[in-house]
Protein backbone atom coordinates (compact mmCIF):
# COMPACT_ATOMS: atom_id res chain seq x y z
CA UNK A 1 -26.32 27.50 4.40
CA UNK A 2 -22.82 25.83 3.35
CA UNK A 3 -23.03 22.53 1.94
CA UNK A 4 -20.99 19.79 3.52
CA UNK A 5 -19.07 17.05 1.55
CA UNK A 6 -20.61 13.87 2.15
CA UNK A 7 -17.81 10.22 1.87
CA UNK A 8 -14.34 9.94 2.99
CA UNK A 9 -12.87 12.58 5.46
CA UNK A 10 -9.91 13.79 4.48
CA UNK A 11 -6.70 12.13 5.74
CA UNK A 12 -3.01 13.11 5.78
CA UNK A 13 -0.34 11.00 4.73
CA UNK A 14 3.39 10.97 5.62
CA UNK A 15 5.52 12.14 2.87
CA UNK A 16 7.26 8.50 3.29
CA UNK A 17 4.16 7.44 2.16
CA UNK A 18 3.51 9.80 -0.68
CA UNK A 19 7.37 9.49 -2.26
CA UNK A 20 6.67 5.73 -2.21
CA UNK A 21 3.09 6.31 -3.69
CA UNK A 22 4.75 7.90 -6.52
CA UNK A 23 7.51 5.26 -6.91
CA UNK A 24 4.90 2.76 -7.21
CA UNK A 25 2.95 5.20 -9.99
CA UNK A 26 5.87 5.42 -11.81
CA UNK A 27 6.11 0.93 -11.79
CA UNK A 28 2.39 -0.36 -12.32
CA UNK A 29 0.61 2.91 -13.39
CA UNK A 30 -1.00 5.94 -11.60
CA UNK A 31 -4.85 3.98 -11.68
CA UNK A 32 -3.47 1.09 -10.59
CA UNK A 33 -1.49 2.49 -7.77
CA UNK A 34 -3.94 5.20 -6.39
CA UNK A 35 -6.55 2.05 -6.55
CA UNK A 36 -3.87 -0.29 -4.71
CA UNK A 37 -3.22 2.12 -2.05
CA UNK A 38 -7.08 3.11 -1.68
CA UNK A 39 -6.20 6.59 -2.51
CA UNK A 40 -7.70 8.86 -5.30
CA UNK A 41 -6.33 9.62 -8.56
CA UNK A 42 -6.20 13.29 -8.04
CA UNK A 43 -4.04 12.80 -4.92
CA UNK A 44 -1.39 10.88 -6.44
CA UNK A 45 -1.62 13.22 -9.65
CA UNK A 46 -1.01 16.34 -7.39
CA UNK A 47 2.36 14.07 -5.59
CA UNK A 48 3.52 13.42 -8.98
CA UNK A 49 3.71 17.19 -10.01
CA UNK A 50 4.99 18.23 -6.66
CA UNK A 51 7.36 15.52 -7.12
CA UNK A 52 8.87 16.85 -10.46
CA UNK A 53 9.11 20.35 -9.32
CA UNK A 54 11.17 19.20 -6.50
CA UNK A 55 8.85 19.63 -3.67
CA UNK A 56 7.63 16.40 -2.68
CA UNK A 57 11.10 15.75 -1.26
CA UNK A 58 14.00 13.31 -2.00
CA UNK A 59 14.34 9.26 -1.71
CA UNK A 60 17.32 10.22 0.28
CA UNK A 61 15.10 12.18 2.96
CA UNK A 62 13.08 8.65 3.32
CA UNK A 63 16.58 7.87 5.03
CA UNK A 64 16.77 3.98 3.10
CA UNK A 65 20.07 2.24 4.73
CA UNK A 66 21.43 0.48 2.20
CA UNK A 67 21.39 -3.30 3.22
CA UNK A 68 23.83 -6.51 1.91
CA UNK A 69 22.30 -8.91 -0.11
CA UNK A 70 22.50 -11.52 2.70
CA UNK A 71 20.24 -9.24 4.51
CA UNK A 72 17.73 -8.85 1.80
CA UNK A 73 17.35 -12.48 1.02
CA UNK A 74 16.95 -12.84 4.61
CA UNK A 75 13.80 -11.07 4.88
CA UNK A 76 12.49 -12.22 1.55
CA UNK A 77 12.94 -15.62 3.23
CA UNK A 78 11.02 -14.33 6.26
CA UNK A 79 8.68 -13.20 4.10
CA UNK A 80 7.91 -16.02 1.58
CA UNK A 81 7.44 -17.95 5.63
CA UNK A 82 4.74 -15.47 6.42
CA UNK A 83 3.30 -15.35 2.92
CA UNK A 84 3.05 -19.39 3.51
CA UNK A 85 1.52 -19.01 6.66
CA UNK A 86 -1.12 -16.56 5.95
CA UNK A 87 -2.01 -19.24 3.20
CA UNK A 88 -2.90 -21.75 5.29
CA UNK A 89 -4.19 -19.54 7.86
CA UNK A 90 -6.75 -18.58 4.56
CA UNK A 91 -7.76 -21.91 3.92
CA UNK A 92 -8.42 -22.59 7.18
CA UNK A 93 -10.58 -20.00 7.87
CA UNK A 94 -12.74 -20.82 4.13
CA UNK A 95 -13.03 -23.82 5.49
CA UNK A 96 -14.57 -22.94 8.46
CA UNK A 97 -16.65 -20.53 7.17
CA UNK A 98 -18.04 -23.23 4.32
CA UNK A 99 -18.83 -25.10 7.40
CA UNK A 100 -20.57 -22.97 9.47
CA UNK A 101 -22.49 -21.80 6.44
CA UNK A 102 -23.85 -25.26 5.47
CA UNK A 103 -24.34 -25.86 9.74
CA UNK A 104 -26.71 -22.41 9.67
CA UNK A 105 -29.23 -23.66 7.12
């Protein structure tokens, strides 16, 4: 009888994903990146080497338009609005849940 592996199913990722996995190695670390982007160690290890032999593919093939600076502070603007929102949206719902937690008992 064959012994089945027992956890996470395997998943497949898009090599978008794994170029910008390795980007992000390369910045904060390899642990901190594989435990960012929920993936294992091993994984990002084997993207790394396929990266330096030249088989993980290019930047270029991610296709990145270059964009003007007005553009880019335009969505970090956008951004920061969201990031605020999501705040609020945060405290809210602590709020509410300190409520309904004191309401239960």
């Amino acid at each position: 009888m064959g012994h089945k592996k027992v956890g996470v199913p395997s998943r497949r990722y898009t090599s978008e994903f794994k170029i910008e996995a390795v980007k992000l190695g390369h910045s904060v670390g390899m642990s901190e990146a594989s435990r960012r982007l929920g993936i294992s160690d091993s994984s990002l290890f084997n993207w790394v080497r396929l990266e330096r032999k030249g088989k993980l593919g290019t930047s270029a093939s991610v296709s990145a338009t270059p964009r003007s600076a007005k553009e880019l502070e335009a969505e970090v603007d956008r951004l920061r609005r969201e990031l605020a929102s999501a705040k609020v949206d945060n405290e809210i719902l602590k709020k509410a849940a300190a409520y309904f937690a004191k309401e239960s008992r």
